[in-house]
Protein backbone atom coordinates (compact mmCIF):
# COMPACT_ATOMS: atom_id res chain seq x y z
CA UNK A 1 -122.97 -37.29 -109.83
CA UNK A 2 -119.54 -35.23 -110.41
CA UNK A 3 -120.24 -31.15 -111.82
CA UNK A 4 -118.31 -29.72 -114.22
CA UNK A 5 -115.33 -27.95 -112.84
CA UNK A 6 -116.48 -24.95 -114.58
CA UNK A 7 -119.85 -25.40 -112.45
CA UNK A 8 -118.13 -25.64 -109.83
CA UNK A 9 -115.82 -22.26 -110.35
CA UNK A 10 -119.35 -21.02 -111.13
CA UNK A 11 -120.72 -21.91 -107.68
CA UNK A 12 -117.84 -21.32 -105.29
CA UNK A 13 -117.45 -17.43 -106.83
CA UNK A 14 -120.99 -17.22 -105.20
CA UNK A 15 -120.06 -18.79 -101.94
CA UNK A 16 -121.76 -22.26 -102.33
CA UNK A 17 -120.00 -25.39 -101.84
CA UNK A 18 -122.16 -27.97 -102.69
CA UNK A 19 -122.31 -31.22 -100.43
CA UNK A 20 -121.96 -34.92 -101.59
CA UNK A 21 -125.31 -35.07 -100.78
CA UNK A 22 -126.76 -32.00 -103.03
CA UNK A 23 -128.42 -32.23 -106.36
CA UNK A 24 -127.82 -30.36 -109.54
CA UNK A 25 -131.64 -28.88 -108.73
CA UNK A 26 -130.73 -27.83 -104.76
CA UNK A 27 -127.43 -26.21 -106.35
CA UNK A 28 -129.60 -24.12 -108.19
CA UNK A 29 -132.28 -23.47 -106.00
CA UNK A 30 -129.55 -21.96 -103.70
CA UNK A 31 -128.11 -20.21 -106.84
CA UNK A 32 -131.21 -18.40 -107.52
CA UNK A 33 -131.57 -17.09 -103.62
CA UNK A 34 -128.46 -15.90 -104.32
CA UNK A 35 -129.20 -14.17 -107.19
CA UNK A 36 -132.55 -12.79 -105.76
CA UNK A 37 -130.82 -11.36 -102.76
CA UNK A 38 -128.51 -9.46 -105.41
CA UNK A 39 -131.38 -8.28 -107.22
CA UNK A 40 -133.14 -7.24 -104.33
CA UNK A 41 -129.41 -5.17 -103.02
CA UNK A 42 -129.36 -3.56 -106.13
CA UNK A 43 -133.26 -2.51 -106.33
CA UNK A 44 -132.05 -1.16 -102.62
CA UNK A 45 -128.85 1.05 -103.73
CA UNK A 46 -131.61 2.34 -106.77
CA UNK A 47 -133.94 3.28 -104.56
CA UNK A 48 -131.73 4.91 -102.12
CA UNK A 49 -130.50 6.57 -104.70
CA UNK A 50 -126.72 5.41 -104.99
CA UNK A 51 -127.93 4.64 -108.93
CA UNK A 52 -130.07 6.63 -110.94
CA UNK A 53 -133.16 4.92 -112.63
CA UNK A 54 -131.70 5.69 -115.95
CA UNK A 55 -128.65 3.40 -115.27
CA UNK A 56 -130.61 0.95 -113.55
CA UNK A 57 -131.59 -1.60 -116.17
CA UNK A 58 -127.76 -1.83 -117.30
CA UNK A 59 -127.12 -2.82 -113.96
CA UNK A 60 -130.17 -5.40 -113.73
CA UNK A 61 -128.34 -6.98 -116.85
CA UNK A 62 -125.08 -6.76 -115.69
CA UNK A 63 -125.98 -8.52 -112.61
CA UNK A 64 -127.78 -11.15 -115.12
CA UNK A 65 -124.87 -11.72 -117.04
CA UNK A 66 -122.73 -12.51 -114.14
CA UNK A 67 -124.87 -15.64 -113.14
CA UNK A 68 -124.64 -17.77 -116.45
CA UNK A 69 -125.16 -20.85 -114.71
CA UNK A 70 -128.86 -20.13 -114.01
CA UNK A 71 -129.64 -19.86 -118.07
CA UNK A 72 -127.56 -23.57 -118.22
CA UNK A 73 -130.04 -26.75 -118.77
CA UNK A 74 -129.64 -28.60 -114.90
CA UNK A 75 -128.13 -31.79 -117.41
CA UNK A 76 -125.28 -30.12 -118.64
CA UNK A 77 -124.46 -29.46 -114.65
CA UNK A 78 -123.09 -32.88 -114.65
CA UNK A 79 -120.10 -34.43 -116.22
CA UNK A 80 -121.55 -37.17 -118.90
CA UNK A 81 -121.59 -40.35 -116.86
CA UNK A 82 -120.19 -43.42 -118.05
């Protein structure tokens, strides 16, 4: 299994290098805990009051938005083999 580069670019910005031994599924298991740890930081800085509840939905989405890979089918992860 080789990932796309752009996968790849995807997954290294978040500090995960995936082993030769990893699947496209692990990669995103440890993807999501990423992104769940982020969520969680941000529900944190909301609730200590660093942003107001009024903003705080625009940041929930802006945090979305910078994890595309997680709304990307786990079979387009791959380069087409063959």
């Amino acid at each position: 299994m080789k990932l796309r580069p752009s996968v790849l670019t995807e997954l290294a910005a978040r500090g995960i290098t995936p082993s030769p031994d990893d699947t496209p599924a692990a990669l995103r298991e440890r993807l999501n805990d990423a992104y769940l740890e982020d969520v969680r930081r941000l529900r944190d800085r909301q609730r200590g009051g660093e942003i107001p509840l009024r903003d705080y939905s625009r940041h929930v989405q802006q945090l979305k938005e910078s994890y595309p890979l997680l709304g990307l089918p786990l079979d387009q992860w791959s380069e087409p083999s063959g």
